[in-house]
C-alpha atoms as a PDB file:
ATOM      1  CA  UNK A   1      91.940  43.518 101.440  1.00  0.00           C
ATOM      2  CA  UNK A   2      89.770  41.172 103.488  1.00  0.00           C
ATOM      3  CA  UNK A   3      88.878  41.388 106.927  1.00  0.00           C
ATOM      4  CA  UNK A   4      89.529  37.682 108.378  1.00  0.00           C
ATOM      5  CA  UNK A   5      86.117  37.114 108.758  1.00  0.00           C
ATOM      6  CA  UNK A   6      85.016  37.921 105.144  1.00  0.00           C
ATOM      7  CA  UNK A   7      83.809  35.802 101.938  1.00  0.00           C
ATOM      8  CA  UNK A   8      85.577  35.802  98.847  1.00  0.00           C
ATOM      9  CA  UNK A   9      84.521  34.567  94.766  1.00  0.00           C
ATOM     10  CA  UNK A  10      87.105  32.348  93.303  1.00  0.00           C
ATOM     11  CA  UNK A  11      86.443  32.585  89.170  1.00  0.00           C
ATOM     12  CA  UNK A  12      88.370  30.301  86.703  1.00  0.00           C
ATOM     13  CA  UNK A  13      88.987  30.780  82.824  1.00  0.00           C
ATOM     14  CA  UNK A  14      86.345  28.499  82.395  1.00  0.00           C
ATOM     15  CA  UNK A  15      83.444  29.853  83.627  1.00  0.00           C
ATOM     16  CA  UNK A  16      83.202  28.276  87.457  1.00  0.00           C
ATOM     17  CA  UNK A  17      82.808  30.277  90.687  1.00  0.00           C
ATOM     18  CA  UNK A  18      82.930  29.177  93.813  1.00  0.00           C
ATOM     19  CA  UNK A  19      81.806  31.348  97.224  1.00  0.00           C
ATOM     20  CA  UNK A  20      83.514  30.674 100.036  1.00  0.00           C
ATOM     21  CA  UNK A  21      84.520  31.991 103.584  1.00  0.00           C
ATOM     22  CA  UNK A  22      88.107  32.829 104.272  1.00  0.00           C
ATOM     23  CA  UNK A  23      88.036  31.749 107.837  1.00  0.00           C
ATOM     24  CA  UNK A  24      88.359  28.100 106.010  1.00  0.00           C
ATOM     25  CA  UNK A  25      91.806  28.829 105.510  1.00  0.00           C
ATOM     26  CA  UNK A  26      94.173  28.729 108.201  1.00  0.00           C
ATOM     27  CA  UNK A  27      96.979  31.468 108.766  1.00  0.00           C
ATOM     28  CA  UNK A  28     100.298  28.879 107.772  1.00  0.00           C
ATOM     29  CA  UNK A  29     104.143  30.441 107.066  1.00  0.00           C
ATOM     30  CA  UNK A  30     105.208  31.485 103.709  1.00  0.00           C
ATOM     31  CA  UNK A  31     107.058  28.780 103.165  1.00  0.00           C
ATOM     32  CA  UNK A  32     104.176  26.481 103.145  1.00  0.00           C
ATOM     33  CA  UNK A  33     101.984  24.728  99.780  1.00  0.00           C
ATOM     34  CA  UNK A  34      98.944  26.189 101.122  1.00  0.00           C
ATOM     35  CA  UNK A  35      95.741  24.772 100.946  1.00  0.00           C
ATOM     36  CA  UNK A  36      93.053  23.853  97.800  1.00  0.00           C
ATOM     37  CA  UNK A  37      90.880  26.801  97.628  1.00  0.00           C
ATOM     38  CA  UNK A  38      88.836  25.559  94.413  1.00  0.00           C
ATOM     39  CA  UNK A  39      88.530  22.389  92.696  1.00  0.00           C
ATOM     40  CA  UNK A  40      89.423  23.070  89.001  1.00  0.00           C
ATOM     41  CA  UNK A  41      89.310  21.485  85.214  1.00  0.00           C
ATOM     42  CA  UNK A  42      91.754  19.490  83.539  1.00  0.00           C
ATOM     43  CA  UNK A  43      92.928  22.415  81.496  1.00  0.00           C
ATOM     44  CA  UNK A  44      91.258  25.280  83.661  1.00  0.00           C
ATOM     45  CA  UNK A  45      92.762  28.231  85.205  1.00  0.00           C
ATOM     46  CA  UNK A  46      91.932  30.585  88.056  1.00  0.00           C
ATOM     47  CA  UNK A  47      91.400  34.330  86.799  1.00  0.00           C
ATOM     48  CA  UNK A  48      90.336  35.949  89.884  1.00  0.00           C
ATOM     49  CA  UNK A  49      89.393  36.304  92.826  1.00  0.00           C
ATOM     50  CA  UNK A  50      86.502  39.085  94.678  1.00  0.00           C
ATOM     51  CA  UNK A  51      85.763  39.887  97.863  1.00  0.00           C
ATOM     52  CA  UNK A  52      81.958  39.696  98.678  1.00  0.00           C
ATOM     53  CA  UNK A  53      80.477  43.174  98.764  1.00  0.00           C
ATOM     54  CA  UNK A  54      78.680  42.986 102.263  1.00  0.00           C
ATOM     55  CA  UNK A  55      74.610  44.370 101.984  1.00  0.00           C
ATOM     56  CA  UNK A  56      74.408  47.951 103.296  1.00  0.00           C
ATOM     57  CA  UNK A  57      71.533  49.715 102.995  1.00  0.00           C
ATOM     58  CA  UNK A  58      73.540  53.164 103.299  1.00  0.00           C
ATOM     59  CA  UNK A  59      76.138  52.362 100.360  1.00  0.00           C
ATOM     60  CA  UNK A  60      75.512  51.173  96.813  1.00  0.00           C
ATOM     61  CA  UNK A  61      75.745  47.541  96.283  1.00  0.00           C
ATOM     62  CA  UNK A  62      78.689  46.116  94.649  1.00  0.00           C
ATOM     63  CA  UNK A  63      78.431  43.820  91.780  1.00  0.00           C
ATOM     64  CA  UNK A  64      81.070  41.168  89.732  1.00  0.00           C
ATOM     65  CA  UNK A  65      82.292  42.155  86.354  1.00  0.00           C
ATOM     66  CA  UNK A  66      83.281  39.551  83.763  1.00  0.00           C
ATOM     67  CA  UNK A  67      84.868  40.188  80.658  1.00  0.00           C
ATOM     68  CA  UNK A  68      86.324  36.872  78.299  1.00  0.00           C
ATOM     69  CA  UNK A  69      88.777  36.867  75.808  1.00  0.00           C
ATOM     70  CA  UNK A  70      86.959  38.166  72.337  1.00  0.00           C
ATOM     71  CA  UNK A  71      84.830  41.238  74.301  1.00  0.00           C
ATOM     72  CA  UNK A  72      81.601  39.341  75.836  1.00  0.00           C
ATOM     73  CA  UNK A  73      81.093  40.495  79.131  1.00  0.00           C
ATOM     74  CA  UNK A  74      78.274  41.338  81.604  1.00  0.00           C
ATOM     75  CA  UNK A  75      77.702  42.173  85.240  1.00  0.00           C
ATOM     76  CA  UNK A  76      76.417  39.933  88.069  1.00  0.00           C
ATOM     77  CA  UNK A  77      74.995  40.345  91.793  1.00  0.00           C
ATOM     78  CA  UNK A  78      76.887  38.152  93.933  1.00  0.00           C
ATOM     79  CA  UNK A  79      73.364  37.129  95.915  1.00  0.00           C
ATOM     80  CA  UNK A  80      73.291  34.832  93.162  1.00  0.00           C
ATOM     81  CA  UNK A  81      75.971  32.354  95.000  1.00  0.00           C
ATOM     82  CA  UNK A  82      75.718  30.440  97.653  1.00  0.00           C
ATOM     83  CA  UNK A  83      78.507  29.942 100.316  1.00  0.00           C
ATOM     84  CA  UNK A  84      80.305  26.237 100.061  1.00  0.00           C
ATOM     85  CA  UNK A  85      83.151  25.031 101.480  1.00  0.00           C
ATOM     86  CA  UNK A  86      86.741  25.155  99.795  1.00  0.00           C
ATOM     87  CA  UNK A  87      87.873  22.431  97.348  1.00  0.00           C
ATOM     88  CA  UNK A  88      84.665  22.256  95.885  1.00  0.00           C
ATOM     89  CA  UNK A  89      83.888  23.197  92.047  1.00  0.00           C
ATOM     90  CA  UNK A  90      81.388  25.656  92.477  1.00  0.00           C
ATOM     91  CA  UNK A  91      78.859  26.811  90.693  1.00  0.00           C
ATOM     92  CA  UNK A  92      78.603  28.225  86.739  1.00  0.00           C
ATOM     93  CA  UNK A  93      78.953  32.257  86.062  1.00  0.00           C
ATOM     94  CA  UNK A  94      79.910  32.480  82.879  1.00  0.00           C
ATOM     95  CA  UNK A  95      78.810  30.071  79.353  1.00  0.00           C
ATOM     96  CA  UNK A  96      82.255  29.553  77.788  1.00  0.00           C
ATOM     97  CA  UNK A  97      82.286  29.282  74.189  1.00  0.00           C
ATOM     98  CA  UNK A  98      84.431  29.616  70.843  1.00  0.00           C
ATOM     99  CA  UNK A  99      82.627  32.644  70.075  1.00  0.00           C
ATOM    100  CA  UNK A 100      83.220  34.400  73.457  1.00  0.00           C
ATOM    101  CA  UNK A 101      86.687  32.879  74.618  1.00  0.00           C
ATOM    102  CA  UNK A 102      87.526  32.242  77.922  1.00  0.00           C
ATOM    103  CA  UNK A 103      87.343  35.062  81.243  1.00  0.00           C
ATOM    104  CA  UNK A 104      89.885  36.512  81.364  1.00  0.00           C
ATOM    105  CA  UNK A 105      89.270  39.110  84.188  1.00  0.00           C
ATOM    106  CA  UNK A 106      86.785  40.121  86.758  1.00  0.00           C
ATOM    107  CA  UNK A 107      86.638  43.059  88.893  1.00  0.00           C
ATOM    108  CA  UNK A 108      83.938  44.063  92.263  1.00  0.00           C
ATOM    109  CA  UNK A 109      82.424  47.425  90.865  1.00  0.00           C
ATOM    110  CA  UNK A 110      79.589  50.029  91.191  1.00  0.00           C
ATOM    111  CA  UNK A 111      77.160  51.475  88.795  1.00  0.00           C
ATOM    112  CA  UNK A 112      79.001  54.947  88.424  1.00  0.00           C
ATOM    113  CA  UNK A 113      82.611  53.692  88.358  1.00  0.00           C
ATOM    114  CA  UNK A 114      84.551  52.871  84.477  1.00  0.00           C
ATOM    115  CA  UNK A 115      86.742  50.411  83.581  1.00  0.00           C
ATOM    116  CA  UNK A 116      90.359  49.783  81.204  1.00  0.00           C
ATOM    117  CA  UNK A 117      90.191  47.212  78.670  1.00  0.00           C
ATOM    118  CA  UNK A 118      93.462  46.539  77.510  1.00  0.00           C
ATOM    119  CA  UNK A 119      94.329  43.935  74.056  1.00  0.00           C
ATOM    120  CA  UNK A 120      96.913  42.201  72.751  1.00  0.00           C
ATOM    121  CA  UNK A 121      97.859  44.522  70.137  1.00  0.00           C
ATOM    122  CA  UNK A 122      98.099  47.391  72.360  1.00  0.00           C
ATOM    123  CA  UNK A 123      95.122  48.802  72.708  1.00  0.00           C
ATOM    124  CA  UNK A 124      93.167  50.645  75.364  1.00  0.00           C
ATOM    125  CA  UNK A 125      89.475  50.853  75.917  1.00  0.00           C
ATOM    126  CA  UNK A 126      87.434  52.889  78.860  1.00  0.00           C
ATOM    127  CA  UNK A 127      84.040  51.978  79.340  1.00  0.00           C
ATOM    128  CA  UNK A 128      81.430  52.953  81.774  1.00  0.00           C
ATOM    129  CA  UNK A 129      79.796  50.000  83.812  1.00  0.00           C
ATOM    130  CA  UNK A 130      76.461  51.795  83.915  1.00  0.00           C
ATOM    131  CA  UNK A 131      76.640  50.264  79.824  1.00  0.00           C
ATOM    132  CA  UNK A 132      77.094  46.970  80.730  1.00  0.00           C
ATOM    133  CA  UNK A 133      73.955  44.984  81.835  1.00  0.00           C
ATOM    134  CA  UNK A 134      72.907  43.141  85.013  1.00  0.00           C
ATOM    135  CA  UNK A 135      72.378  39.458  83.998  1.00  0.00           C
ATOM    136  CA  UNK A 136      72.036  35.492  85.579  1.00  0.00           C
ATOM    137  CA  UNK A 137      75.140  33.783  86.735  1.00  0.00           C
ATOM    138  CA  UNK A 138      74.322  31.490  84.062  1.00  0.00           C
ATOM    139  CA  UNK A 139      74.032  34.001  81.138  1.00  0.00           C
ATOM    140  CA  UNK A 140      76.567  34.400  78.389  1.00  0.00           C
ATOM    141  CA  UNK A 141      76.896  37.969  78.169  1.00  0.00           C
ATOM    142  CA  UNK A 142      76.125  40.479  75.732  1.00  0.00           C
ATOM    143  CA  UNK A 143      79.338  41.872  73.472  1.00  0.00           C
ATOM    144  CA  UNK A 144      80.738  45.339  74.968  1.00  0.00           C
ATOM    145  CA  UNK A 145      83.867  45.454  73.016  1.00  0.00           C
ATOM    146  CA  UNK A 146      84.335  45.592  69.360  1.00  0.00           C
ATOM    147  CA  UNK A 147      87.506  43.255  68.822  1.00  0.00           C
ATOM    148  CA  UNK A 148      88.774  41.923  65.367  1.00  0.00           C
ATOM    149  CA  UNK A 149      90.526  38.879  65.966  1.00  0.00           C
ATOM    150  CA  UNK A 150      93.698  37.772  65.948  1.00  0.00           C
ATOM    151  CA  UNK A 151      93.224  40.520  68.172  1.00  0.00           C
ATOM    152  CA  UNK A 152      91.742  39.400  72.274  1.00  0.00           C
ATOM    153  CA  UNK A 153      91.503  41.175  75.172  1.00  0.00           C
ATOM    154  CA  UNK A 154      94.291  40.252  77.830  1.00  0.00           C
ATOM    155  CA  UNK A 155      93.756  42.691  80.569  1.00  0.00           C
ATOM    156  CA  UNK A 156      90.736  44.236  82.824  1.00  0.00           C
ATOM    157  CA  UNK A 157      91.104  46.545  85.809  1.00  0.00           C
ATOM    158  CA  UNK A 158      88.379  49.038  87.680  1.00  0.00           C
ATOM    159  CA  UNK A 159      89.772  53.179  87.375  1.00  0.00           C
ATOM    160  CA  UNK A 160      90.438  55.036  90.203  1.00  0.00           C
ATOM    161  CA  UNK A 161      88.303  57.285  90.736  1.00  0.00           C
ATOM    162  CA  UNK A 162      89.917  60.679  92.669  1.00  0.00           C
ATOM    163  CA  UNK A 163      89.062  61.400  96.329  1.00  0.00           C
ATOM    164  CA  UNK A 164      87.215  65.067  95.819  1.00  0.00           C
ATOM    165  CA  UNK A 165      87.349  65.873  99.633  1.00  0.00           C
ATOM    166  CA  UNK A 166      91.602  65.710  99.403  1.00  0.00           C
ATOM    167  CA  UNK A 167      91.629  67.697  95.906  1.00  0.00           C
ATOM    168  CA  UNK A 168      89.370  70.477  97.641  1.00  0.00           C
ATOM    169  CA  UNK A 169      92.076  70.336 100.780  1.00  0.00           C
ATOM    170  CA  UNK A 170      94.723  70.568  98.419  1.00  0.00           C
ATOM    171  CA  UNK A 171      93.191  73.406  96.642  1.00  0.00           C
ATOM    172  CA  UNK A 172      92.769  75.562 100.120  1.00  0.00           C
ATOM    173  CA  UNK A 173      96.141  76.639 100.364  1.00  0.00           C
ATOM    174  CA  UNK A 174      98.274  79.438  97.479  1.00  0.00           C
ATOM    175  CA  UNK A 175     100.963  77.601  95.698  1.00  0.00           C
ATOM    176  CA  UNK A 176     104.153  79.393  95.560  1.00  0.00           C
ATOM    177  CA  UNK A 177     105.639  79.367  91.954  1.00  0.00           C
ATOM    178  CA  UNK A 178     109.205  79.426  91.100  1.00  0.00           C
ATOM    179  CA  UNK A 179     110.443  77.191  94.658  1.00  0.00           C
ATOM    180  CA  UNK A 180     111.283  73.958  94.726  1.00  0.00           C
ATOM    181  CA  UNK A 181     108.160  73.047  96.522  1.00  0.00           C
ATOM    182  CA  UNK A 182     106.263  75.327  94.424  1.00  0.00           C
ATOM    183  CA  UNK A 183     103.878  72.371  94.026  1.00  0.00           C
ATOM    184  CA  UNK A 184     103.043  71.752  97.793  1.00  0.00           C
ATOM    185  CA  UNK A 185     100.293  74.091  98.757  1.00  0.00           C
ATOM    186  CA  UNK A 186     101.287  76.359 101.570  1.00  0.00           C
ATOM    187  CA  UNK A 187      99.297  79.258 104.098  1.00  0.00           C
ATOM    188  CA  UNK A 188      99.933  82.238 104.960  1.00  0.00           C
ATOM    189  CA  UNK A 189     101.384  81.160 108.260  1.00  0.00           C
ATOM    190  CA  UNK A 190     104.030  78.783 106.940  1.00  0.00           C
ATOM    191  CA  UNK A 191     105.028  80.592 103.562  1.00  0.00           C
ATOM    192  CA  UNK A 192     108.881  80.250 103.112  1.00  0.00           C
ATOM    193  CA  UNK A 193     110.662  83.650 102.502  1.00  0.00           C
ATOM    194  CA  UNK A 194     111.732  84.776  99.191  1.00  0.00           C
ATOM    195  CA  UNK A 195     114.777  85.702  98.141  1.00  0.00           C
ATOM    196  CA  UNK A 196     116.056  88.792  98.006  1.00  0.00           C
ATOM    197  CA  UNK A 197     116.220  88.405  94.006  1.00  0.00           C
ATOM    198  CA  UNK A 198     113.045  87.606  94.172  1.00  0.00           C
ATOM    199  CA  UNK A 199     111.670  90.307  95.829  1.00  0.00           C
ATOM    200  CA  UNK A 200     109.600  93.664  93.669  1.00  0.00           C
ATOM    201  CA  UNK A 201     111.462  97.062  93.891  1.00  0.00           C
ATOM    202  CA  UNK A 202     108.888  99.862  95.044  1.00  0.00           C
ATOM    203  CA  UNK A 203     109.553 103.359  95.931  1.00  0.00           C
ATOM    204  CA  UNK A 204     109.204 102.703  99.440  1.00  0.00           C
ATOM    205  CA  UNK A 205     112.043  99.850  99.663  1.00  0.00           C
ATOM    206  CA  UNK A 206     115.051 101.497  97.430  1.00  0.00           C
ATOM    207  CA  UNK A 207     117.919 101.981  99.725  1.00  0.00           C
ATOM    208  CA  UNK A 208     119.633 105.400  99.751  1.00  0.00           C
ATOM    209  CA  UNK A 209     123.082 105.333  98.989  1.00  0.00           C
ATOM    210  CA  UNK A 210     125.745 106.547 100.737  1.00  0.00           C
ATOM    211  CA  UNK A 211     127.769 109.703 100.162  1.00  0.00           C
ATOM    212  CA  UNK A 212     130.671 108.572  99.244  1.00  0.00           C
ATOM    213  CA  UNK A 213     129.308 106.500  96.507  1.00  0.00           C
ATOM    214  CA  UNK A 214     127.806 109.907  94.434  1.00  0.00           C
ATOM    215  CA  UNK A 215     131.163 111.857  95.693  1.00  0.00           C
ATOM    216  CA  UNK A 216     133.346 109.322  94.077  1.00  0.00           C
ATOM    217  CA  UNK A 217     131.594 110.044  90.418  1.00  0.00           C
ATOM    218  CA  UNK A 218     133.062 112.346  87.994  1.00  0.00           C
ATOM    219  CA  UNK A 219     131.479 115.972  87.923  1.00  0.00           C
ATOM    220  CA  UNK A 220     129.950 115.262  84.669  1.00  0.00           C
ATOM    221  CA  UNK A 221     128.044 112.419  85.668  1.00  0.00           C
ATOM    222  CA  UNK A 222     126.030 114.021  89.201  1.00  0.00           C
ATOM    223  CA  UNK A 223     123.037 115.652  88.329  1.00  0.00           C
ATOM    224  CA  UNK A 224     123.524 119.166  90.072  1.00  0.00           C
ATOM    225  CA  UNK A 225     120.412 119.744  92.951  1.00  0.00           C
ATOM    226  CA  UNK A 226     118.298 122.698  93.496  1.00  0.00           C
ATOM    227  CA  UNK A 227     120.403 125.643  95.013  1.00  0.00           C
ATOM    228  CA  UNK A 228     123.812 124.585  93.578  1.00  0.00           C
ATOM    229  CA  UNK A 229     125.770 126.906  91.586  1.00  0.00           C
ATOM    230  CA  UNK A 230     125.568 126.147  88.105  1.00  0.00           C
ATOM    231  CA  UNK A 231     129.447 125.519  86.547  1.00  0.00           C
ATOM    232  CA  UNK A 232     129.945 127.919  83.322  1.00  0.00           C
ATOM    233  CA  UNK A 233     131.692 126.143  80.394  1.00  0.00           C
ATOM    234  CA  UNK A 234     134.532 128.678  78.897  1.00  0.00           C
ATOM    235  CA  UNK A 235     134.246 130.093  75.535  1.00  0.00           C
ATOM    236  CA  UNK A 236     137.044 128.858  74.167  1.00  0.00           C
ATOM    237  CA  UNK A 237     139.366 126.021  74.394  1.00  0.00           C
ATOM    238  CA  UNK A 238     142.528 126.231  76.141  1.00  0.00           C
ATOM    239  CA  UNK A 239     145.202 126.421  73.525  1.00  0.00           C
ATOM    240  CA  UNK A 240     142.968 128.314  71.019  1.00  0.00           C
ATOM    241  CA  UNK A 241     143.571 131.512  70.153  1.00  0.00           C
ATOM    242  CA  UNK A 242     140.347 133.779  69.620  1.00  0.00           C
ATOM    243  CA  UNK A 243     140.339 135.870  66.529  1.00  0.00           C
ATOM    244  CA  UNK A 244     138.984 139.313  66.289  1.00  0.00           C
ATOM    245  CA  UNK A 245     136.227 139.766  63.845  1.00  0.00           C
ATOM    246  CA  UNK A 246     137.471 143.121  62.842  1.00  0.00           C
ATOM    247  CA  UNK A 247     140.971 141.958  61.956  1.00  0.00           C
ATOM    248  CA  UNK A 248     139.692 139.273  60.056  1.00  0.00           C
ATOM    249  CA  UNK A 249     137.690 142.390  58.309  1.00  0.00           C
ATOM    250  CA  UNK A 250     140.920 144.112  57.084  1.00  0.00           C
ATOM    251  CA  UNK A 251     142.533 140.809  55.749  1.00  0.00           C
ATOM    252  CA  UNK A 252     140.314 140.964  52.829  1.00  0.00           C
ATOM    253  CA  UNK A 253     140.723 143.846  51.443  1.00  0.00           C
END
C-alpha cells in the first residue's frame, strides 16, 4: 500500500523501469480508462510494479528483485533510478535475452527474507535472497534457478515471515484441550467450566449416597459394618433330611 505521497517502480517483461511519483496520478472513479503510467514496446508487457523503499537509517534498506523466465535473476538498489514523469519509457533494469527469457516477476525485499519460485510444470522452489547478488540496473543477472526447459518459471512472490511478538502472546495463555475453542489460548481468569463428565473423581468429591439407596439392595449384596451381628447360614437345606452317621453304621452290616 502507498501512502499518496509515495514513489512507485513500474517494470515491464522487457526489461524497462520507470520511477515515478504517484501524486502524478489523479484520484478518478472506477469507471474511468485511467491514465498512461508507462510508455511501453510494441509487444511489451508490464510485470510489476514496487513501491520505493524510503532511506531510513534505523531499518534495513529495501532492494528490487528480478527473476525472468528461464531462472536469471539478481537484486537491485532502487538509488539506481531516477524519478521521471509518467508516460515516459524509463530507464533499462534488466538485459533481455533468449538465454534468460523475459521478467517475469519482481518483488521489494530485504537481505534476511526468502522467496517462492513457482514453474510451469508444478514446481516449487524457496530460496534465500541473502544468495542472490546485488548488481547494476543494467546487468543481466547471474542464474539462481536450475530450470530444464520446456520447463520456465511463471510465478515469484516474497514469504511471510511470522510476527514473533504475537506467537509469544499467543503462547502466554494454557490451551484447554478437548473444547471447542481448545485452540484459543485462555487465563486463568476467563477459563470456561468443565463439564461435569469431564471432571477427575477424588476421595474428597464422591458424594455419599443416600439410605435408601443401600436399604433397597438385597442382604447378600451390603457388606455388613463393624458391630453388626453376623447372619449364621443353617446346616442344612430346608427340605433335606439329615442322616445319622450311626444309622448309616448299622445299614452295612
Amino acid at each position: 500500500l502507498t501512502s499518496g505521497a509515495d514513489e512507485v517502480v513500474l517494470i515491464s517483461r522487457s526489461g524497462q523501469a520507470l520511477r515515478t511519483g504517484e501524486d502524478q496520478v489523479r484520484p478518478m472513479g472506477r469507471g474511468s480508462r485511467g491514465v498512461s503510467g508507462m510508455k511501453l514496446g510494441g509487444g511489451d508487457e508490464l510485470t510489476g510494479l514496487l513501491r520505493v523503499s524510503p532511506a531510513d537509517g534505523n531499518a534495513p534498506p529495501e532492494r528490487m528483485l528480478i527473476l525472468s523466465e528461464y531462472g536469471y535473476g539478481k537484486r537491485v538498489e532502487f538509488s539506481e533510478f531516477s524519478s521521471h514523469g509518467r508516460g515516459t519509457g524509463g530507464q533499462k533494469i534488466y538485459t533481455v535475452t533468449e538465454k534468460t527469457g523475459e521478467i517475469i516477476g519482481t518483488v521489494s525485499v530485504l537481505d534476511n527474507e526468502e522467496i517462492m519460485c513457482i514453474t510451469s510444470q508444478g514446481k516449487s522452489i524457496k530460496l534465500k535472497v541473502s544468495g542472490i547478488r546485488v548488481m547494476g540496473r543494467s546487468a543481466q543477472g547471474v542464474r539462481i534457478l536450475s530450470i530444464d526447459k520446456p520447463d520456465f518459471v511463471i510465478g515469484l512472490d516474497k514469504i511471510v515471515q511470522e510476527d514473533e511478538a504475537a506467537n509469544k502472546a499467543s503462547a502466554g495463555g494454557e490451551r484447554v484441550p478437548g473444547l471447542p475453542g481448545g485452540d484459543i489460548p485462555v487465563t486463568g481468569d476467563d477459563a470456561p467450566d468443565l463439564p461435569e463428565e469431564d471432571v477427575p473423581v477424588t476421595e474428597e468429591n464422591v458424594p455419599a449416597l443416600p439410605d435408601e439407596d443401600v436399604r433397597g439392595l438385597p442382604d447378600e449384596d451390603v457388606p455388613a459394618a463393624k458391630g453388626d451381628p453376623v447372619k449364621e447360614e443353617p446346616d442344612t437345606i430346608p427340605g433335606e433330611v439329615k442322616s445319622d452317621p450311626e444309622d448309616r453304621q448299622g445299614e452295612l452290616f
